[in-house]
C-alpha atoms as a PDB file:
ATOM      1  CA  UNK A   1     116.901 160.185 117.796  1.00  0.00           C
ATOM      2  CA  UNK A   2     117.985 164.294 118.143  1.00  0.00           C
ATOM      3  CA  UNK A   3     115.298 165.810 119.860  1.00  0.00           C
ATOM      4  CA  UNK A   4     115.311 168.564 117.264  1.00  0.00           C
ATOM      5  CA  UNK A   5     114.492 166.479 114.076  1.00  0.00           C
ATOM      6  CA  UNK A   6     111.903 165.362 116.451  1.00  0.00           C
ATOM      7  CA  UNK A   7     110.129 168.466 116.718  1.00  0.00           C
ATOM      8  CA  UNK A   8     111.238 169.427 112.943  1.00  0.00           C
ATOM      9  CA  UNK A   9     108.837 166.437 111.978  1.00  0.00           C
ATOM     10  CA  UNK A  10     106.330 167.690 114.589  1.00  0.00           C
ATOM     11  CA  UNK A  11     106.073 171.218 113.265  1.00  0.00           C
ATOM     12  CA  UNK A  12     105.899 169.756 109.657  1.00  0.00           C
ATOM     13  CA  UNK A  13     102.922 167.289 110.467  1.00  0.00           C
ATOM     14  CA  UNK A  14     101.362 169.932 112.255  1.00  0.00           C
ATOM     15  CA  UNK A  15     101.439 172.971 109.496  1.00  0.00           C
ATOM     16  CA  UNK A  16     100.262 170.201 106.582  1.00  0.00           C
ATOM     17  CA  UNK A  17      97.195 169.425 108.997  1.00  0.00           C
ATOM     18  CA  UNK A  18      96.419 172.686 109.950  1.00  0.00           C
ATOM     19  CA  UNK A  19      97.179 174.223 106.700  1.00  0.00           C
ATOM     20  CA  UNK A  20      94.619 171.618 105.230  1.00  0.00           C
ATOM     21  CA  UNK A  21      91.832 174.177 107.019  1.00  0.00           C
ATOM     22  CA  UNK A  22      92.813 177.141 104.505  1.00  0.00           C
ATOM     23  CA  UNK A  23      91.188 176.079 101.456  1.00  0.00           C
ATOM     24  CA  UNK A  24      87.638 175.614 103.222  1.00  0.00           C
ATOM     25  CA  UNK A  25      88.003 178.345 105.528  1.00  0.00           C
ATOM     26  CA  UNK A  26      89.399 181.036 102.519  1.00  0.00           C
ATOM     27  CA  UNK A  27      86.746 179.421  99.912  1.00  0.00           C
ATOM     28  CA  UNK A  28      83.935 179.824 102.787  1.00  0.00           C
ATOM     29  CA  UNK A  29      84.407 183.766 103.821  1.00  0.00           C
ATOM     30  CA  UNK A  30      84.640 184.700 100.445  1.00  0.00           C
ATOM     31  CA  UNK A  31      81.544 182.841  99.149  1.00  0.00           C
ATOM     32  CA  UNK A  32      79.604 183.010 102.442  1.00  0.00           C
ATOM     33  CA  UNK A  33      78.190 179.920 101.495  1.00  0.00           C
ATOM     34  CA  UNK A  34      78.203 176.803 104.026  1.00  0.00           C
ATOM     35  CA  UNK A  35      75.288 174.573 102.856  1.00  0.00           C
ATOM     36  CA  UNK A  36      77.164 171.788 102.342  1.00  0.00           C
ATOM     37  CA  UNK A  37      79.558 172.121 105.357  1.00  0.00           C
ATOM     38  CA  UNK A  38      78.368 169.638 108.150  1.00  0.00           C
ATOM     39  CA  UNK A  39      77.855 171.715 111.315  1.00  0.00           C
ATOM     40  CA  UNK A  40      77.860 168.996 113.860  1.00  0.00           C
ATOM     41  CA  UNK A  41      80.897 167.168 112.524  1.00  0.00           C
ATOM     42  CA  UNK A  42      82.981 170.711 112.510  1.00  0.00           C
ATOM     43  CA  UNK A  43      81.876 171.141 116.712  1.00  0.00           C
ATOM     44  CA  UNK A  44      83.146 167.557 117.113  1.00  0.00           C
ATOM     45  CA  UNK A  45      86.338 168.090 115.024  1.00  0.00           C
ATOM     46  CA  UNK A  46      86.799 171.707 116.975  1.00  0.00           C
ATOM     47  CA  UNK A  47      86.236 169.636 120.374  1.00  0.00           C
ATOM     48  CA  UNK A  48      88.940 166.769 119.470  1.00  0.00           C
ATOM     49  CA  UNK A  49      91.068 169.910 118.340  1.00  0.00           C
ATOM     50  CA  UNK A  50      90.567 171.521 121.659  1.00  0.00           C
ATOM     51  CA  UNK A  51      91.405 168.504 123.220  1.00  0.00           C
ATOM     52  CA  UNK A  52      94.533 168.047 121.316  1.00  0.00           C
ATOM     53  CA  UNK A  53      95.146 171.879 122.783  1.00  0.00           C
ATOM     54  CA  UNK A  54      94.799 170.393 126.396  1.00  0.00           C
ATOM     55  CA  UNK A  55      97.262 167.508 125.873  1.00  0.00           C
ATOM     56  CA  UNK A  56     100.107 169.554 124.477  1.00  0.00           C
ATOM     57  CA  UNK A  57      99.905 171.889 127.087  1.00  0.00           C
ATOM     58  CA  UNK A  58      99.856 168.936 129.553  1.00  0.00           C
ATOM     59  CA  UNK A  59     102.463 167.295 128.003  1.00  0.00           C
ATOM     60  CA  UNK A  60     104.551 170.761 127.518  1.00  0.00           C
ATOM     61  CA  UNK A  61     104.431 169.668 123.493  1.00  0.00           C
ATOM     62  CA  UNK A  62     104.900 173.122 121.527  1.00  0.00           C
ATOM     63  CA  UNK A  63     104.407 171.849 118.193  1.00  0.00           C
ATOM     64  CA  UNK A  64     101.072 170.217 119.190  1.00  0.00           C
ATOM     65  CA  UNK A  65      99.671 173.201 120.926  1.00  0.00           C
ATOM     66  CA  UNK A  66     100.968 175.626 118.227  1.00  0.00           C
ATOM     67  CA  UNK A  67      99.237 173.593 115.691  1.00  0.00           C
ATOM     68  CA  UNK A  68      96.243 172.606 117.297  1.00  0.00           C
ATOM     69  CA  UNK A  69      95.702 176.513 118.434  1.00  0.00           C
ATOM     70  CA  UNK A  70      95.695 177.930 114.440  1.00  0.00           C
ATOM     71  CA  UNK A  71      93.813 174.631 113.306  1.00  0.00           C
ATOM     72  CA  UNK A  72      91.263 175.436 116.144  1.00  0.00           C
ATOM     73  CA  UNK A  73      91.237 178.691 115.390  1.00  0.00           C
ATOM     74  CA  UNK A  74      90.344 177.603 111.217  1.00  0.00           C
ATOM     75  CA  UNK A  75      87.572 175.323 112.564  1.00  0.00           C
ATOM     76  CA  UNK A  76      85.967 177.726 114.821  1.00  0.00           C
ATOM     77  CA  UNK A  77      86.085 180.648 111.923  1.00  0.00           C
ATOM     78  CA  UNK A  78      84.244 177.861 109.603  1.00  0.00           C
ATOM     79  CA  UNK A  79      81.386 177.051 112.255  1.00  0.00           C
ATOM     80  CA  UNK A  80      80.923 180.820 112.939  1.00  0.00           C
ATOM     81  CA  UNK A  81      80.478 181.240 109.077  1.00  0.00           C
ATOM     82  CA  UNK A  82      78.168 178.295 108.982  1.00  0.00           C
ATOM     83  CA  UNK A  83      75.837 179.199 111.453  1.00  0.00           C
ATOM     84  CA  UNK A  84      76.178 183.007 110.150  1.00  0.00           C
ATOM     85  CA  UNK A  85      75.164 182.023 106.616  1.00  0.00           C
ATOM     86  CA  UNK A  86      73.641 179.020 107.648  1.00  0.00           C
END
């Protein structure tokens, strides 16, 4: 299989997923409320997501780290809200 489509089908999986952060992290700065956001399972989620980090930079995988960075970078902006506004 080209090694383009490849990464074409990488890049897609990898904006839906991370793009799936948006609505939680856009709904959660502008209400600045997080009562019913589970702290503990965002920390595990950002720790599998940091793993996921590790492994395409192991594996030299671009759309995997590029993905994995912003969706990090969603879940860490939604636990700093959460413990903020607790």
């Amino acid at each position: 299989m080209d090694k383009d489509f490849i990464a074409a089908i990488g890049l897609l999986a990898g904006a839906c997923t991370t793009l799936s952060f948006l609505p939680q992290a856009i709904k959660t700065f502008k209400m600045k409320e997080t009562r019913d956001i589970s702290l503990s399972m965002y920390i595990i989620l950002a720790a599998g997501i940091l793993l996921w980090i590790i492994y395409g930079i192991l594996i030299h995988d671009l759309p995997v780290i590029l993905a994995n960075s912003i969706s990090f970078a969603f879940a860490s902006l939604i636990i700093i809200l959460k413990v903020k506004h607790g």
